[in-house]
Protein backbone atom coordinates (compact mmCIF):
# COMPACT_ATOMS: atom_id res chain seq x y z
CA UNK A 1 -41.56 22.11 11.26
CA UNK A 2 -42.25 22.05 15.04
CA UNK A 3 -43.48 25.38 16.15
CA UNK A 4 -44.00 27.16 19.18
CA UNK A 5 -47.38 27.89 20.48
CA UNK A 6 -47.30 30.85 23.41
CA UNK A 7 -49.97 31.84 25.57
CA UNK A 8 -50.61 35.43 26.70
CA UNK A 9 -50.15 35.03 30.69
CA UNK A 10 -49.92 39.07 32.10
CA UNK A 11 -49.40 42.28 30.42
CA UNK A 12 -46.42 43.78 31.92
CA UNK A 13 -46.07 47.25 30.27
CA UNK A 14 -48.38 49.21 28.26
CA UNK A 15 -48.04 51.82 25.57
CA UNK A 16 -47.56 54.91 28.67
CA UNK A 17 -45.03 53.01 30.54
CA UNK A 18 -43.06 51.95 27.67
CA UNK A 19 -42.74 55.84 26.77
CA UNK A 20 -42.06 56.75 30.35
CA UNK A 21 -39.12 53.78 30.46
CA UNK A 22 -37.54 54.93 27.36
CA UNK A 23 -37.63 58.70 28.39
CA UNK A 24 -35.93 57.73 31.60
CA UNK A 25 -33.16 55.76 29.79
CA UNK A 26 -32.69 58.43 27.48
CA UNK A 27 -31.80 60.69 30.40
CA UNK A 28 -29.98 58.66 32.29
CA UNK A 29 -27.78 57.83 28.19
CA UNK A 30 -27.18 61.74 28.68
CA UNK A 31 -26.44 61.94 32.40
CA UNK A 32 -23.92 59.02 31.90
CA UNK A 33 -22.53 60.36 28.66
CA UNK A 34 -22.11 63.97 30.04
CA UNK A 35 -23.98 64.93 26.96
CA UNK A 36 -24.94 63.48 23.61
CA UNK A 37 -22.50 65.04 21.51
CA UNK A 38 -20.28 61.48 20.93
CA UNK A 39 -22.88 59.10 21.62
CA UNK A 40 -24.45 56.98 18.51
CA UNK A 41 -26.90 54.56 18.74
CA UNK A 42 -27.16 51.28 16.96
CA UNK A 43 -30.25 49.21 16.75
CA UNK A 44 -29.81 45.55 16.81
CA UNK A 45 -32.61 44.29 14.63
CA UNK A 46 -35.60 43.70 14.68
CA UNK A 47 -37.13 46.14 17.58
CA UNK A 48 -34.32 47.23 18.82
CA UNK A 49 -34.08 49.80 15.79
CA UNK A 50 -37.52 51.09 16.44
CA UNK A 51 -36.71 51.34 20.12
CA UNK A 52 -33.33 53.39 19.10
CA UNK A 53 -35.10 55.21 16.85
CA UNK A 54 -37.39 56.21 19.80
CA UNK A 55 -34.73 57.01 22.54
CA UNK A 56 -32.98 58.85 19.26
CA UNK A 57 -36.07 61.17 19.58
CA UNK A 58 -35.89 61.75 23.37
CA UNK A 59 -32.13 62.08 23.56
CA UNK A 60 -32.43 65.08 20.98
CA UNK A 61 -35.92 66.75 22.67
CA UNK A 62 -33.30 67.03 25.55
CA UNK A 63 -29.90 67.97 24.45
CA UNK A 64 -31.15 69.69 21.37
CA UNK A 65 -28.82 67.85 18.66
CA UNK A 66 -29.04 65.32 16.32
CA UNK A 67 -27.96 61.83 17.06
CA UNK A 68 -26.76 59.34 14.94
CA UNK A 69 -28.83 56.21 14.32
CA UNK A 70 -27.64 53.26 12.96
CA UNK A 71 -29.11 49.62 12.06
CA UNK A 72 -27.51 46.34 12.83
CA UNK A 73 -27.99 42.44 12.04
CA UNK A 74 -26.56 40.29 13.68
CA UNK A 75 -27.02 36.77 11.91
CA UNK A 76 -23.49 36.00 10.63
CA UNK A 77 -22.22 36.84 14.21
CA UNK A 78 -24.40 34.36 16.40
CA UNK A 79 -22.31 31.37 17.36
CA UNK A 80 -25.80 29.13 16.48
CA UNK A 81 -25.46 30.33 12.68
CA UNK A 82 -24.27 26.97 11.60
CA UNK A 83 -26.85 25.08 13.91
CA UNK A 84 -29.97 26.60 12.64
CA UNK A 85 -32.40 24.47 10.92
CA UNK A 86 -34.89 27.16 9.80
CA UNK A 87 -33.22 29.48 7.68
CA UNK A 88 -32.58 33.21 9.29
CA UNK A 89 -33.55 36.13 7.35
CA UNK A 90 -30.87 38.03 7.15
CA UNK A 91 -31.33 41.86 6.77
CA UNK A 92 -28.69 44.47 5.99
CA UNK A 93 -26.66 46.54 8.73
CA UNK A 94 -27.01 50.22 7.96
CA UNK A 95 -24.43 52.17 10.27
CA UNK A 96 -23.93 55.12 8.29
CA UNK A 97 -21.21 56.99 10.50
CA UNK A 98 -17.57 56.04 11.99
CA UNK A 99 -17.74 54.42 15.36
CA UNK A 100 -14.22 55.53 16.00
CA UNK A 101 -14.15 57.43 19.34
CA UNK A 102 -17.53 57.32 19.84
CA UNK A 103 -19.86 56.36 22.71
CA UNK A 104 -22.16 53.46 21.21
CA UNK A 105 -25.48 52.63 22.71
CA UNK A 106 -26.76 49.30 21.27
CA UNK A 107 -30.34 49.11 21.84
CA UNK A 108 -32.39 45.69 22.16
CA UNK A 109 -35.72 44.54 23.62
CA UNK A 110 -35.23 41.81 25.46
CA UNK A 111 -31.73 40.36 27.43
CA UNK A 112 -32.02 37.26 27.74
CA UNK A 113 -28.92 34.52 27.44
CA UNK A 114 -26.26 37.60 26.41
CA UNK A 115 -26.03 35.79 23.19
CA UNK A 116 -27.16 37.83 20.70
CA UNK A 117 -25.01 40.93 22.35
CA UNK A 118 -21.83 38.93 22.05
CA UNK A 119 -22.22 38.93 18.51
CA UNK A 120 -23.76 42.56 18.55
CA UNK A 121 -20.23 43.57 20.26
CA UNK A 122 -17.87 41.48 17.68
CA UNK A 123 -20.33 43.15 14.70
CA UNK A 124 -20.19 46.71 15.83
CA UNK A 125 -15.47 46.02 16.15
CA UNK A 126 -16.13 45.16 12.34
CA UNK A 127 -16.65 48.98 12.26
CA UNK A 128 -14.20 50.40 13.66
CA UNK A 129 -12.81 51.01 17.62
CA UNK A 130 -15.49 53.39 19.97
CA UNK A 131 -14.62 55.10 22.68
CA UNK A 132 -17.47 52.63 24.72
CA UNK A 133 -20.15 50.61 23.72
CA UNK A 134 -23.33 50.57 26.20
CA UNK A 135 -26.22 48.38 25.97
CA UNK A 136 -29.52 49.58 26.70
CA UNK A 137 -32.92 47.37 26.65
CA UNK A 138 -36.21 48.19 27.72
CA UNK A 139 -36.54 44.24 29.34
CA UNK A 140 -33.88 42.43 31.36
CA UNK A 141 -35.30 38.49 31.69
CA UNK A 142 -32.21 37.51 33.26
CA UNK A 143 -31.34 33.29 32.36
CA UNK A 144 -27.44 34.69 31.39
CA UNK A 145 -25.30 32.50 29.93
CA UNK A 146 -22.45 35.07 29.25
CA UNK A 147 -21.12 37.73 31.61
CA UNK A 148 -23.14 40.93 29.88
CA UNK A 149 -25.30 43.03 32.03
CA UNK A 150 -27.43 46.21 30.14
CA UNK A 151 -25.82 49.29 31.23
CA UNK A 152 -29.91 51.47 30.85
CA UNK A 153 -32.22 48.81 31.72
CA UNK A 154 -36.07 49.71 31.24
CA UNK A 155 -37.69 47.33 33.81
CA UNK A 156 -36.33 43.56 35.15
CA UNK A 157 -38.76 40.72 34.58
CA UNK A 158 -37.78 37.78 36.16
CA UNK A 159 -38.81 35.14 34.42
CA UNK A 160 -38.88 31.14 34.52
CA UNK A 161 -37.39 29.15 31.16
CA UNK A 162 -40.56 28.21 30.47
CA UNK A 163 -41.91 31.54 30.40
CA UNK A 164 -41.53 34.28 26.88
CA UNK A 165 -40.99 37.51 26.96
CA UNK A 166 -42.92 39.25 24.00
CA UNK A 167 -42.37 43.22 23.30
CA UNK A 168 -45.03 44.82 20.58
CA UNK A 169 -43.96 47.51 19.35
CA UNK A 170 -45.99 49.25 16.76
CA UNK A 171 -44.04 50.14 14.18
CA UNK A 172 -44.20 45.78 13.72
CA UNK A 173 -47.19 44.98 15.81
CA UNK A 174 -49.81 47.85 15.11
CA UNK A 175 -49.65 48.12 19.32
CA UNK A 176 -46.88 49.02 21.99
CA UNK A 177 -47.02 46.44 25.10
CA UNK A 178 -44.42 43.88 27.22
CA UNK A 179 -46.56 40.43 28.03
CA UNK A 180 -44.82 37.78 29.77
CA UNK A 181 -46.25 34.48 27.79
CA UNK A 182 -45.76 30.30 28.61
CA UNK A 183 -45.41 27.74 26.34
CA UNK A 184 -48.27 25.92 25.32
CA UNK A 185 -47.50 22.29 24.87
């Protein structure tokens, strides 16, 4: 197994940013949606559900009701499934309330190809028809390869292909930060 090596290159957000970003998205999510009362949010995993969890919080401190949450995987939905050599640990999608008519928000850390919000999109259809999906991330990398664009967009990094983005969030990581990393060869 060949794996990749990264090496820290600049710290792009810290703990206080990353709360100020997600407080902004959260009221821009009620500014756009004229409210929270039909919006859900889904998180696509893995730190996208902490990061919906977190704009959950912020979207209630403001509109003063409770907001859905949801959880989703997206592994059987990638169009690389069958061309994986390491096996993907699949977790389980927990979306515990009808999408019908609703406004989704999928959250995610990074966008970076599209890819993995194509299959996000087809998933979340499996569940029934919303009113709108919206995407929100808290880092847009840019490098698409499929016409998506985040609708709440915490801060664009532009980045080259030879560059990582790497979000710690620290519910996983024990710390909250963006660092923009290279390959190490």
């Amino acid at each position: 197994m060949n794996e990749m090596k990264f090496k820290k290159k600049k710290l792009i957000m810290d703990e206080a940013m990353i709360k100020r970003v997600l407080k902004r998205i959260a009221h821009e999510v009620v500014e756009k949606n004229k409210g929270a009362e039909k919006v859900v949010l889904v998180g696509i995993r893995s730190r996208g559900i902490y990061l919906a969890e977190r704009l959950t919080k912020y979207i209630e401190e403001i509109e003063k009701i409770s907001v859905p949450v949801g959880v989703l995987d997206v592994s059987f939905y990638r169009d690389d499934v069958a061309n994986r050599i390491i096996p993907h640990r699949v977790s389980k999608t927990e979306i515990p309330f009808d999408v019908s008519g609703k406004n989704i928000l999928l959250v995610d850390d990074v966008l970076f190809t599209g890819r993995t919000v194509r299959a996000a999109l087809d998933a979340v259809m499996d569940f029934g028809r919303p009113a709108s999906i919206q995407l929100a991330v808290l880092v847009d990398r840019g490098h698409r390869e499929l016409p998506i664009r985040a609708d709440f967009v915490g801060k664009n990094i532009p980045t080259s292909q030879k560059e990582r983005v790497w979000v710690n969030l620290k519910e996983e990581d024990g710390v909250d930060s963006v660092d923009i990393c290279e390959d190490i060869d």
